[in-house]
C-alpha atoms as a PDB file:
ATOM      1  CA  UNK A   1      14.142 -14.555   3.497  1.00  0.00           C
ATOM      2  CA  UNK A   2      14.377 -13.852   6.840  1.00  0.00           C
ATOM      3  CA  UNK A   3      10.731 -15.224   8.482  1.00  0.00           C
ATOM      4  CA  UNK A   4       9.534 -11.662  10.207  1.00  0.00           C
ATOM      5  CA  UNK A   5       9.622  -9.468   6.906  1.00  0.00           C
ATOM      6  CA  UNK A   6       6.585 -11.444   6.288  1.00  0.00           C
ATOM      7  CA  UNK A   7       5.585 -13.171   3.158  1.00  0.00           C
ATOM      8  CA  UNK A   8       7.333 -13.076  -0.696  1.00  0.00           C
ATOM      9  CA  UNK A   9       6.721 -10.163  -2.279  1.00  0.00           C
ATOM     10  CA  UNK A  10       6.064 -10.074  -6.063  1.00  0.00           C
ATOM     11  CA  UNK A  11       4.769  -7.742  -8.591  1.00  0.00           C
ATOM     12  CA  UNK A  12       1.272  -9.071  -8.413  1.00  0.00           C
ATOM     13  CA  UNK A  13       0.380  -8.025  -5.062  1.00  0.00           C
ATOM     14  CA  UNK A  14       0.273  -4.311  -4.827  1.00  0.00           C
ATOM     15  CA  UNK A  15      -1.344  -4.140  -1.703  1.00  0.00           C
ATOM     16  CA  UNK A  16       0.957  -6.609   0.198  1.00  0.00           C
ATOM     17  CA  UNK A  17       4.150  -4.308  -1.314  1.00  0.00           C
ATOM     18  CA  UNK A  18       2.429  -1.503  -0.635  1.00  0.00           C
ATOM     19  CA  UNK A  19       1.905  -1.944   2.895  1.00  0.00           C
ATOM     20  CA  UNK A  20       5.641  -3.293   3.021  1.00  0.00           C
ATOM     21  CA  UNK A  21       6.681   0.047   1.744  1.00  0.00           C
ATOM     22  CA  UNK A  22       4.314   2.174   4.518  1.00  0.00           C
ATOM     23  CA  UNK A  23       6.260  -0.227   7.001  1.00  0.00           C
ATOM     24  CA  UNK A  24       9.956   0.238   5.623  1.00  0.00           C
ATOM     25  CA  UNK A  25       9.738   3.828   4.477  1.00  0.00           C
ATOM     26  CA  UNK A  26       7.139   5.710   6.761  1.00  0.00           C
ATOM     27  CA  UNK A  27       8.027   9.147   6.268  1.00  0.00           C
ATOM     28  CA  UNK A  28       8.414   8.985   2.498  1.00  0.00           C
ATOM     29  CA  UNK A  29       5.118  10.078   0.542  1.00  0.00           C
ATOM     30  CA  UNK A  30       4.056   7.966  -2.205  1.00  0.00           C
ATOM     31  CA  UNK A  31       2.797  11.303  -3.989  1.00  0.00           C
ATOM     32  CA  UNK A  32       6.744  12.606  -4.303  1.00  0.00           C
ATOM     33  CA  UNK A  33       7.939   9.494  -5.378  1.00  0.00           C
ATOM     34  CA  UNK A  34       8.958   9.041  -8.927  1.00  0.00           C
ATOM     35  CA  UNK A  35       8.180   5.267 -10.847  1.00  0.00           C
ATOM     36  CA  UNK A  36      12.238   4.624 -11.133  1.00  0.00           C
ATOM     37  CA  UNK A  37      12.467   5.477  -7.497  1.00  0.00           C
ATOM     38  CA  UNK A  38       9.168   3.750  -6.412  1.00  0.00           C
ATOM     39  CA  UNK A  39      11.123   0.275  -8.606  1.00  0.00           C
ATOM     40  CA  UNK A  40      13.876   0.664  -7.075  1.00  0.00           C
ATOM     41  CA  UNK A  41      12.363   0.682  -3.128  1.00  0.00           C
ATOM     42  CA  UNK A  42      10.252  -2.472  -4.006  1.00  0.00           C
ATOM     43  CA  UNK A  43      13.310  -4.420  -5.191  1.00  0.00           C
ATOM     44  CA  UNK A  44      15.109  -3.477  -1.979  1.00  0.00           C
ATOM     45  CA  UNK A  45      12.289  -4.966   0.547  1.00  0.00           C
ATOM     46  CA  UNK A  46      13.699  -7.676   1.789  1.00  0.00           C
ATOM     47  CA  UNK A  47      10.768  -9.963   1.185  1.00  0.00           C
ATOM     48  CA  UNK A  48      10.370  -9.028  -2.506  1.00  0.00           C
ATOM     49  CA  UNK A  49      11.322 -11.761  -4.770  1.00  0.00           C
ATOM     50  CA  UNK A  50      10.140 -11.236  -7.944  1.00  0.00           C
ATOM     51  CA  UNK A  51      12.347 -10.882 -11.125  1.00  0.00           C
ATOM     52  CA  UNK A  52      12.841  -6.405 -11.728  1.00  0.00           C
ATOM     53  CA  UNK A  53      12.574  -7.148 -14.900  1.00  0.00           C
ATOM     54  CA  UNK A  54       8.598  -7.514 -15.126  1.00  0.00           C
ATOM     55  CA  UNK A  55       8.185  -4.155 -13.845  1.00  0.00           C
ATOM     56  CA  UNK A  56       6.605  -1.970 -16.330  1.00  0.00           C
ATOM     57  CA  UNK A  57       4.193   0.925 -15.263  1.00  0.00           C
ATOM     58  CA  UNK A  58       1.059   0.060 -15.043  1.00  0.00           C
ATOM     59  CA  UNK A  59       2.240  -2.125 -11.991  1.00  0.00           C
ATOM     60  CA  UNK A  60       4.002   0.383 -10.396  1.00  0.00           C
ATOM     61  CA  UNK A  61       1.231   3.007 -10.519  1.00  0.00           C
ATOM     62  CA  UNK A  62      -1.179   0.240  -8.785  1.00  0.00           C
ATOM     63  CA  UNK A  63       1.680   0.073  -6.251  1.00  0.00           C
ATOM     64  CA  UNK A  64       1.537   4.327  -6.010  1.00  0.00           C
ATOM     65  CA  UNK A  65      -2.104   3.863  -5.794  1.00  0.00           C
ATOM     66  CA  UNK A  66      -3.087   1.240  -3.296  1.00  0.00           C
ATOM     67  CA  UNK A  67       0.261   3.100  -1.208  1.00  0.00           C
ATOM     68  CA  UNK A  68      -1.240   6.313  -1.221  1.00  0.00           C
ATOM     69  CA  UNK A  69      -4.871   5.283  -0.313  1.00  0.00           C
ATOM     70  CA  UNK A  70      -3.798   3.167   2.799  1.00  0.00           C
ATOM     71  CA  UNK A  71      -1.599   5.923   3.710  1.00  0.00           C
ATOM     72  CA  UNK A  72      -4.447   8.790   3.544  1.00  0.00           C
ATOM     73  CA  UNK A  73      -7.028   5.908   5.078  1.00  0.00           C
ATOM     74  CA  UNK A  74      -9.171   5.394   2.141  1.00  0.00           C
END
């Protein structure tokens, strides 16, 4: 892990991945992207470390979620 792409990333912290994915992809909106997509952009982060595998939905619509709030400032 290269030390300024912050902290490990895993599944459990939405918030954390979704504020690495307002960093890394700041004109993409979370609204347009699809679940497989949105999986696929978390496993590329370069701080993300958890196994793909344990991905199932409900995790990645948390991810959408907390994404889209922070990006529309609620």
């Amino acid at each position: 892990m290269v030390e300024d792409e912050g902290p490990a990333l895993y599944w459990d912290s939405p918030y954390a991945i979704a504020l690495a994915l307002m960093a890394h992809h700041p004109n993409l909106n979370p609204e347009e992207v699809g679940l497989n997509e949105l999986a696929d952009l978390v496993e590329a982060l370069p701080s993300f470390m958890d196994d793909p595998a344990l991905a199932n939905e409900r995790i990645l619509l948390d991810i959408q979620i907390v994404w889209y709030e922070e990006m529309i400032g609620l």
